[in-house]
ModelCIF file with pLDDT and N, C-alpha, C, O atoms, coordinates in Angstrom:
data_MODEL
#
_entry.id   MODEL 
#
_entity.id                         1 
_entity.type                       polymer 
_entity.pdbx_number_of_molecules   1 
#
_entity_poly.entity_id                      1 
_entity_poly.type                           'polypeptide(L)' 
_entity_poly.nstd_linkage                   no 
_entity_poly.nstd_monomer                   no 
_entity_poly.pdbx_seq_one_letter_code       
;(UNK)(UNK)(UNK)(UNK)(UNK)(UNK)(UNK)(UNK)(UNK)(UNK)(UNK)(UNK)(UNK)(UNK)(UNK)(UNK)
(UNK)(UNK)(UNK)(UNK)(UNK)(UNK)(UNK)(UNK)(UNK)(UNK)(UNK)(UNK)(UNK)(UNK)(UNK)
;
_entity_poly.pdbx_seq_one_letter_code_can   XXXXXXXXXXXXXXXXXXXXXXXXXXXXXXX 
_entity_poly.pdbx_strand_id                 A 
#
loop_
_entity_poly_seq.entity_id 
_entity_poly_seq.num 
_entity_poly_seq.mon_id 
_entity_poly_seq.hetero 
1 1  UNK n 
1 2  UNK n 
1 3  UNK n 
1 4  UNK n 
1 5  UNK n 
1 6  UNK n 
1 7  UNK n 
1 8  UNK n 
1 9  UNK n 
1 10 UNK n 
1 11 UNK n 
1 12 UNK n 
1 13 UNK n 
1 14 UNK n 
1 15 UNK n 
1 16 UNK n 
1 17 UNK n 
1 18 UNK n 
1 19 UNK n 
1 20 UNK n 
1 21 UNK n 
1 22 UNK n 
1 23 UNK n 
1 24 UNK n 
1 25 UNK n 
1 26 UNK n 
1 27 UNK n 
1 28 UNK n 
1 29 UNK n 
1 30 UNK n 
1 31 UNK n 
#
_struct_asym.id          A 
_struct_asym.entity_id   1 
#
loop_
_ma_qa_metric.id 
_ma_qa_metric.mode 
_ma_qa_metric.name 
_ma_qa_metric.software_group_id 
_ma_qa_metric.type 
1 global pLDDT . pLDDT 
2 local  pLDDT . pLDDT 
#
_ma_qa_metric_global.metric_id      1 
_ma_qa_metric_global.metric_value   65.32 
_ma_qa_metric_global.model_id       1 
_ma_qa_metric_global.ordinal_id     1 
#
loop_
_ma_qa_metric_local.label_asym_id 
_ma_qa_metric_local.label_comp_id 
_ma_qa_metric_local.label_seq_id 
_ma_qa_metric_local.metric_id 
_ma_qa_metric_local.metric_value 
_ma_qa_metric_local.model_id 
_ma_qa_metric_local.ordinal_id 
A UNK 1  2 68.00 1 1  
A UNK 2  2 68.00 1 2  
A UNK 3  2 71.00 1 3  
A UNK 4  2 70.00 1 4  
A UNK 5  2 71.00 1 5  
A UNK 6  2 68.00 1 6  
A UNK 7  2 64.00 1 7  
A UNK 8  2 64.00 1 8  
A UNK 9  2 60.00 1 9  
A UNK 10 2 56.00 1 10 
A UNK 11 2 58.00 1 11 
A UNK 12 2 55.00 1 12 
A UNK 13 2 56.00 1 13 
A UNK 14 2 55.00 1 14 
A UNK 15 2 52.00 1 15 
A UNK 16 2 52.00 1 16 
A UNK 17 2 50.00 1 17 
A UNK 18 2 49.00 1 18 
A UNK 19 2 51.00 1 19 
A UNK 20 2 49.00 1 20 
A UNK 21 2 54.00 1 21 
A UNK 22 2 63.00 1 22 
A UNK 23 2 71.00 1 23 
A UNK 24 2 77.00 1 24 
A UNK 25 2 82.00 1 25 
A UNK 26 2 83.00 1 26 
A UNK 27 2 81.00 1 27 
A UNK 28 2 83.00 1 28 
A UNK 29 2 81.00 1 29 
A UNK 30 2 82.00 1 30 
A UNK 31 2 81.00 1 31 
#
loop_
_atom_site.group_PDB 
_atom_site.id 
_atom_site.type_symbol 
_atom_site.label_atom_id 
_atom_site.label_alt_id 
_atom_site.label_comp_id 
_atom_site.label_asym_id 
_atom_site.label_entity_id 
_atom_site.label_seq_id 
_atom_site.pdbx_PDB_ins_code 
_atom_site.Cartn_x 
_atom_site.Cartn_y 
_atom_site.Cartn_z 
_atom_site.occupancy 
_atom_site.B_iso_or_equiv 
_atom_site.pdbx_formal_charge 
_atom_site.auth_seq_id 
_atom_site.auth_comp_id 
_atom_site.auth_asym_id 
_atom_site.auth_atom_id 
_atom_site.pdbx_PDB_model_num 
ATOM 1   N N  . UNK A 1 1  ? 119.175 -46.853 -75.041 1.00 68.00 ? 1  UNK A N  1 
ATOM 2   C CA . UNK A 1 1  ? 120.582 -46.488 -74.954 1.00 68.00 ? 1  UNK A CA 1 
ATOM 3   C C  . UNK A 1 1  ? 121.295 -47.520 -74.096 1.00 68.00 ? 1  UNK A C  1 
ATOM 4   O O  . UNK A 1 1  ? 121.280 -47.398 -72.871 1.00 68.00 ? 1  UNK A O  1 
ATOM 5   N N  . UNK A 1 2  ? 122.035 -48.720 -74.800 1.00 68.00 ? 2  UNK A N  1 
ATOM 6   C CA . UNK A 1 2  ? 123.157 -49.047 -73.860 1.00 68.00 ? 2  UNK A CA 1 
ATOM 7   C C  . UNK A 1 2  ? 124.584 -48.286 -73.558 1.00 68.00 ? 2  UNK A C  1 
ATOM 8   O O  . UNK A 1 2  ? 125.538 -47.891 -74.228 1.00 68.00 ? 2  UNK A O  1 
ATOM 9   N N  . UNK A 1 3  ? 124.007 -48.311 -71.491 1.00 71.00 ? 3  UNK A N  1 
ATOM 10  C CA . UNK A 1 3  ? 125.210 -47.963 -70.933 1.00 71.00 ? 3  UNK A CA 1 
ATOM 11  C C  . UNK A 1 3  ? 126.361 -48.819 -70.382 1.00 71.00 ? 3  UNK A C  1 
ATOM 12  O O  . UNK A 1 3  ? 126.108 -49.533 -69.412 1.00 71.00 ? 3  UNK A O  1 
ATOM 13  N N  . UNK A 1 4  ? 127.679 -48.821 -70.936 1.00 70.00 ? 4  UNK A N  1 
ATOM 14  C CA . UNK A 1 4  ? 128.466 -49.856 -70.321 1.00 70.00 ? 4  UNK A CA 1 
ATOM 15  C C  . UNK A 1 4  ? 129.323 -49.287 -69.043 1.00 70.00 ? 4  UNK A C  1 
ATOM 16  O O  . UNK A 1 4  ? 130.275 -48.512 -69.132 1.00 70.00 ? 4  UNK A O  1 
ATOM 17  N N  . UNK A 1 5  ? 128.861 -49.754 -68.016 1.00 71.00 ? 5  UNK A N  1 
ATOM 18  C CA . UNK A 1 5  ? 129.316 -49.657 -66.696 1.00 71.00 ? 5  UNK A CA 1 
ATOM 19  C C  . UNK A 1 5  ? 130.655 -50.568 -66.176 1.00 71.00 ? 5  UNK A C  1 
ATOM 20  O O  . UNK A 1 5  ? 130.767 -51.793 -66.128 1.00 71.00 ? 5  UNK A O  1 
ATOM 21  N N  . UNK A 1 6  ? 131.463 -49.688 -65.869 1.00 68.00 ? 6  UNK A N  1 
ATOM 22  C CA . UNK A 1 6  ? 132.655 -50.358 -65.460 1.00 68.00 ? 6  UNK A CA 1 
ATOM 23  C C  . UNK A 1 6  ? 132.357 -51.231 -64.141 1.00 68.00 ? 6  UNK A C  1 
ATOM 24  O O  . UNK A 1 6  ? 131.485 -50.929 -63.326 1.00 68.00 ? 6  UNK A O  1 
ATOM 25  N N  . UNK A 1 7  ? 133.146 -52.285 -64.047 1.00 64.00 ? 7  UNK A N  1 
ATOM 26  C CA . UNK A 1 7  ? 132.948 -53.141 -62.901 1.00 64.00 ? 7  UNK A CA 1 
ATOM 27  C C  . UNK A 1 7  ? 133.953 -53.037 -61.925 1.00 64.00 ? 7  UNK A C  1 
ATOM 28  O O  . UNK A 1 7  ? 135.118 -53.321 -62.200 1.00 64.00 ? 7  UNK A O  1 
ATOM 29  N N  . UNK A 1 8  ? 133.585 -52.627 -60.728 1.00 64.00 ? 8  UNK A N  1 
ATOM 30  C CA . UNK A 1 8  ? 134.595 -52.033 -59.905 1.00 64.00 ? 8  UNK A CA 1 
ATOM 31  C C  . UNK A 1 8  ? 134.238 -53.121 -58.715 1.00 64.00 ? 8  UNK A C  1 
ATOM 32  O O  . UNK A 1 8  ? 134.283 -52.667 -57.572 1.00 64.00 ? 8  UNK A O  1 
ATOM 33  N N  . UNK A 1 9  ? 133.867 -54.591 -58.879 1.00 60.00 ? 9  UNK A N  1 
ATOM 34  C CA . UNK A 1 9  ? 134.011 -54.923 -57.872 1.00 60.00 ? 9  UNK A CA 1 
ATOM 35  C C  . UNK A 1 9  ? 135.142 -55.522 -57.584 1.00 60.00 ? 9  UNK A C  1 
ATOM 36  O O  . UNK A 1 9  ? 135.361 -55.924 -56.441 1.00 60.00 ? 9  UNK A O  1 
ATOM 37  N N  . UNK A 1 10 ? 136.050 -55.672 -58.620 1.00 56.00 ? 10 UNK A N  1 
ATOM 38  C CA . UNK A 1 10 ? 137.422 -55.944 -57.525 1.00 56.00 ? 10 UNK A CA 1 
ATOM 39  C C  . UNK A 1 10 ? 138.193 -55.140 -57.406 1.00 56.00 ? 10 UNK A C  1 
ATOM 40  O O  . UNK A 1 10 ? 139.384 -55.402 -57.241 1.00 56.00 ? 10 UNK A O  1 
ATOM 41  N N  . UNK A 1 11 ? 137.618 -53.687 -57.471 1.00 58.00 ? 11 UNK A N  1 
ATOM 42  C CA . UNK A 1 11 ? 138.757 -52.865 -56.861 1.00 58.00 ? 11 UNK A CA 1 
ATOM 43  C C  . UNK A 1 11 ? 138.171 -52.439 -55.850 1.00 58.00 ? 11 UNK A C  1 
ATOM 44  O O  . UNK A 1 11 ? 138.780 -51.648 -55.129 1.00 58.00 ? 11 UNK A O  1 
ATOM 45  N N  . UNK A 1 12 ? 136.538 -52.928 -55.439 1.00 55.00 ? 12 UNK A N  1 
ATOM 46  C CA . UNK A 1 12 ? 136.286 -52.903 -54.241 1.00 55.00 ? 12 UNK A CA 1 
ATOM 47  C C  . UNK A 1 12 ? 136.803 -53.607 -53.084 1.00 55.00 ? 12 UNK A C  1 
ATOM 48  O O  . UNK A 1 12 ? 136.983 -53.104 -51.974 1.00 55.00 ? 12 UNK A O  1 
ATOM 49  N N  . UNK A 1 13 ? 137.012 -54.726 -53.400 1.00 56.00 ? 13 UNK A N  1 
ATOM 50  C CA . UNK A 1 13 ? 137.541 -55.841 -52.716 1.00 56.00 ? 13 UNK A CA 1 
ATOM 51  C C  . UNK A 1 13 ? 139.118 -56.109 -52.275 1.00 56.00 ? 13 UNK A C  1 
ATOM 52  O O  . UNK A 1 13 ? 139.680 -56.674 -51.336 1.00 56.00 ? 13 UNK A O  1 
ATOM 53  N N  . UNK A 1 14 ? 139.528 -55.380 -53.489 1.00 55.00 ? 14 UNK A N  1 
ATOM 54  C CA . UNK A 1 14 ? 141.296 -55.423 -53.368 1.00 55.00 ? 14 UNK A CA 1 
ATOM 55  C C  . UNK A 1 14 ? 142.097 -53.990 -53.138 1.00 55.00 ? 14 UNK A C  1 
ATOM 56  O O  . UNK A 1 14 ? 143.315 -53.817 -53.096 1.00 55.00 ? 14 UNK A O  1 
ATOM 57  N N  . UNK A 1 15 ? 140.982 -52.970 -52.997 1.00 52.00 ? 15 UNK A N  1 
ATOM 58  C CA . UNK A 1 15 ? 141.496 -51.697 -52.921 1.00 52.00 ? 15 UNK A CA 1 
ATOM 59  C C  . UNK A 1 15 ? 141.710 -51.166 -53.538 1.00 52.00 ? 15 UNK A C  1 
ATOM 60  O O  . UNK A 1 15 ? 141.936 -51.961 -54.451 1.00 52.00 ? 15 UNK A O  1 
ATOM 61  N N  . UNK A 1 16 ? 141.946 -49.840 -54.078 1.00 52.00 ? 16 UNK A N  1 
ATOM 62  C CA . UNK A 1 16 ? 141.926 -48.766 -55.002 1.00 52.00 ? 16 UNK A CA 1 
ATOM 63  C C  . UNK A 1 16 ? 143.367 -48.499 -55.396 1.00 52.00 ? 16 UNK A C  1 
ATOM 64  O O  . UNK A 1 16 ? 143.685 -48.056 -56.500 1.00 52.00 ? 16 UNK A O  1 
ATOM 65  N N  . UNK A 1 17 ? 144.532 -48.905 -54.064 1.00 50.00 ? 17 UNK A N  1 
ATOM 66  C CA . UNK A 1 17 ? 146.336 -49.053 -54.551 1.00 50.00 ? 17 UNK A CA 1 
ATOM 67  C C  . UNK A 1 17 ? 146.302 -49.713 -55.197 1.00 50.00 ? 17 UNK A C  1 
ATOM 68  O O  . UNK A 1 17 ? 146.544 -49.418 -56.367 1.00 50.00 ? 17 UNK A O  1 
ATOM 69  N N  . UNK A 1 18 ? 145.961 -51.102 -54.802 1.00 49.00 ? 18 UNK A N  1 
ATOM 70  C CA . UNK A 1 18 ? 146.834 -52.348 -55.562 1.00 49.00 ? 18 UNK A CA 1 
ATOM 71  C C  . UNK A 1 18 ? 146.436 -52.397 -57.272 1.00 49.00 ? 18 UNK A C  1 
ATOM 72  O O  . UNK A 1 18 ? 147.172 -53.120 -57.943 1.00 49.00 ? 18 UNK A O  1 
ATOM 73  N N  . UNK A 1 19 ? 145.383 -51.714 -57.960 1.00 51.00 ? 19 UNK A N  1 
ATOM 74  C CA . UNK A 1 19 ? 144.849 -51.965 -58.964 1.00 51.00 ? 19 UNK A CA 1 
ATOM 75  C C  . UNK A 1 19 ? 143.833 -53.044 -59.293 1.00 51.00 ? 19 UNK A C  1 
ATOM 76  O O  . UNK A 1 19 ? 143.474 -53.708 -58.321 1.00 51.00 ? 19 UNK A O  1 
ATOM 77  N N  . UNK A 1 20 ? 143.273 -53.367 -60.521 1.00 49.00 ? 20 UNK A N  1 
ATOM 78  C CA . UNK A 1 20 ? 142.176 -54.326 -60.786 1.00 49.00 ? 20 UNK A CA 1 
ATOM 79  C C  . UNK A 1 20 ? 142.904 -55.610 -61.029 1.00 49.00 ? 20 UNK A C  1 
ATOM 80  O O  . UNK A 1 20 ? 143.805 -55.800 -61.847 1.00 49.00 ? 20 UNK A O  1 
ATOM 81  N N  . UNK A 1 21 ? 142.291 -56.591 -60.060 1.00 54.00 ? 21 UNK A N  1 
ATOM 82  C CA . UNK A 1 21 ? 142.893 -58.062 -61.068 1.00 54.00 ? 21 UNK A CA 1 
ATOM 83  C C  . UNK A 1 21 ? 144.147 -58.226 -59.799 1.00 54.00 ? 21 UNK A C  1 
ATOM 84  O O  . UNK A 1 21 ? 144.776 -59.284 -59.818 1.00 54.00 ? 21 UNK A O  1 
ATOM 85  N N  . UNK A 1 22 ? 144.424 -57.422 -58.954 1.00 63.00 ? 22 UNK A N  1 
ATOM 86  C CA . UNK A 1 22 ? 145.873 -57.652 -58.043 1.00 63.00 ? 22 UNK A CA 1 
ATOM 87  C C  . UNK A 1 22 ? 145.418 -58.064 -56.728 1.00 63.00 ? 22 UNK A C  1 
ATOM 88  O O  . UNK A 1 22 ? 144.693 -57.176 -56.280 1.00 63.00 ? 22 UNK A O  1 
ATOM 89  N N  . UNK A 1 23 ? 145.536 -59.036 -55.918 1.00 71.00 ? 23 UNK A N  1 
ATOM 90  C CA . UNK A 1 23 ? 144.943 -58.934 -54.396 1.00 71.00 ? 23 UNK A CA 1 
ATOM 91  C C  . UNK A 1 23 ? 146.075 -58.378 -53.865 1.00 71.00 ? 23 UNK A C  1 
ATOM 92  O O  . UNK A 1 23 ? 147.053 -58.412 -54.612 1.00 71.00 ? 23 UNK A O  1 
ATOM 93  N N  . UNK A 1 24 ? 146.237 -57.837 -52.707 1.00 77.00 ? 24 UNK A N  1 
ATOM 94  C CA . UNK A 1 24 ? 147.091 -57.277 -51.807 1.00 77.00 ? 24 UNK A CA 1 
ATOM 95  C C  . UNK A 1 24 ? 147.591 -58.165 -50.807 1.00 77.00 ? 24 UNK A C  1 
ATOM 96  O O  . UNK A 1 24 ? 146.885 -58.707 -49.957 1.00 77.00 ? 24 UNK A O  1 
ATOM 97  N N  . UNK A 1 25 ? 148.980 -58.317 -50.941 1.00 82.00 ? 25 UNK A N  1 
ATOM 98  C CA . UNK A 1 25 ? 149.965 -59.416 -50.183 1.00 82.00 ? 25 UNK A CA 1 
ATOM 99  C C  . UNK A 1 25 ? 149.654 -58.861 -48.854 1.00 82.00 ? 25 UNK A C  1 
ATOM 100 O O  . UNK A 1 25 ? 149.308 -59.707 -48.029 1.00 82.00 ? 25 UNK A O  1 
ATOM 101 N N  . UNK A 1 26 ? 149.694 -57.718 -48.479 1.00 83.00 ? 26 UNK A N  1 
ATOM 102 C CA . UNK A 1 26 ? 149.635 -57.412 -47.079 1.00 83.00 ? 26 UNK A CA 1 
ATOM 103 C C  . UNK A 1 26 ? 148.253 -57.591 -46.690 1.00 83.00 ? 26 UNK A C  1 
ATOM 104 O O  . UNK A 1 26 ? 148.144 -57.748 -45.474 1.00 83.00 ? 26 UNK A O  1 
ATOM 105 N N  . UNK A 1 27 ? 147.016 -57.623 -47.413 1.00 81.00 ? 27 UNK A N  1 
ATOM 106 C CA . UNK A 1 27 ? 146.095 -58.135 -46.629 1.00 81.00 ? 27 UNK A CA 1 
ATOM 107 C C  . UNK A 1 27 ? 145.933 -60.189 -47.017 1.00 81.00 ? 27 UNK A C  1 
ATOM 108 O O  . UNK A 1 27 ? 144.975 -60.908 -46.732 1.00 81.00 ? 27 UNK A O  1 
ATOM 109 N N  . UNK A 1 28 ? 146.734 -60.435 -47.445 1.00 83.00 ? 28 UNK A N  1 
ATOM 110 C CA . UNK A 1 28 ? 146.977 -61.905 -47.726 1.00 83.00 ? 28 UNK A CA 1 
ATOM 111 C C  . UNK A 1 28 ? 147.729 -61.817 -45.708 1.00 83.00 ? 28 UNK A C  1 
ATOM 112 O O  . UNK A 1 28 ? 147.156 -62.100 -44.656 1.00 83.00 ? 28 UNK A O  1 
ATOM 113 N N  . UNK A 1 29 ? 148.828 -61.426 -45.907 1.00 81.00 ? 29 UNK A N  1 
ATOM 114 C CA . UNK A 1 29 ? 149.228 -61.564 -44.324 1.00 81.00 ? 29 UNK A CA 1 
ATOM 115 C C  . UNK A 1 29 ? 148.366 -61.447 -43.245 1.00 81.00 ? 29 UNK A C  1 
ATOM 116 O O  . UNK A 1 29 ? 148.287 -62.154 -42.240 1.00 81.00 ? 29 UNK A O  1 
ATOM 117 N N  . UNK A 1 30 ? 147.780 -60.552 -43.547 1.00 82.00 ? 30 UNK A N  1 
ATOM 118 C CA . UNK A 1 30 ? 147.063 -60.186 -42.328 1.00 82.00 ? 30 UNK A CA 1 
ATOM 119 C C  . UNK A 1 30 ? 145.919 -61.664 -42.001 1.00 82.00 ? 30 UNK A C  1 
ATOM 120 O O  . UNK A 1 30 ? 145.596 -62.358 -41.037 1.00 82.00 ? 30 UNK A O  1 
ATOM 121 N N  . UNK A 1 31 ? 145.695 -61.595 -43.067 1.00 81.00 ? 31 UNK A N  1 
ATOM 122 C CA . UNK A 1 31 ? 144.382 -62.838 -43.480 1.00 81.00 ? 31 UNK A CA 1 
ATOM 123 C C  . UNK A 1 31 ? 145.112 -64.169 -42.508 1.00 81.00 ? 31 UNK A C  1 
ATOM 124 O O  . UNK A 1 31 ? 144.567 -65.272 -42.464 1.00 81.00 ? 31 UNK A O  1 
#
């Protein structure tokens, strides 16, 4: 059985607000 698993590592990375594929300007500032 193939299972296709969603890839959530950049909404690990960019947070669960901003959406997939978006980095977050406010942690761009902070950065």
């Amino acid at each position: 059985q193939v299972i296709d698993r969603p890839n959530t590592l950049i909404q690990k990375l960019n947070g669960p607000e901003v959406g997939v594929g978006v980095i977050d300007p406010q942690a761009i500032a902070r950065a």
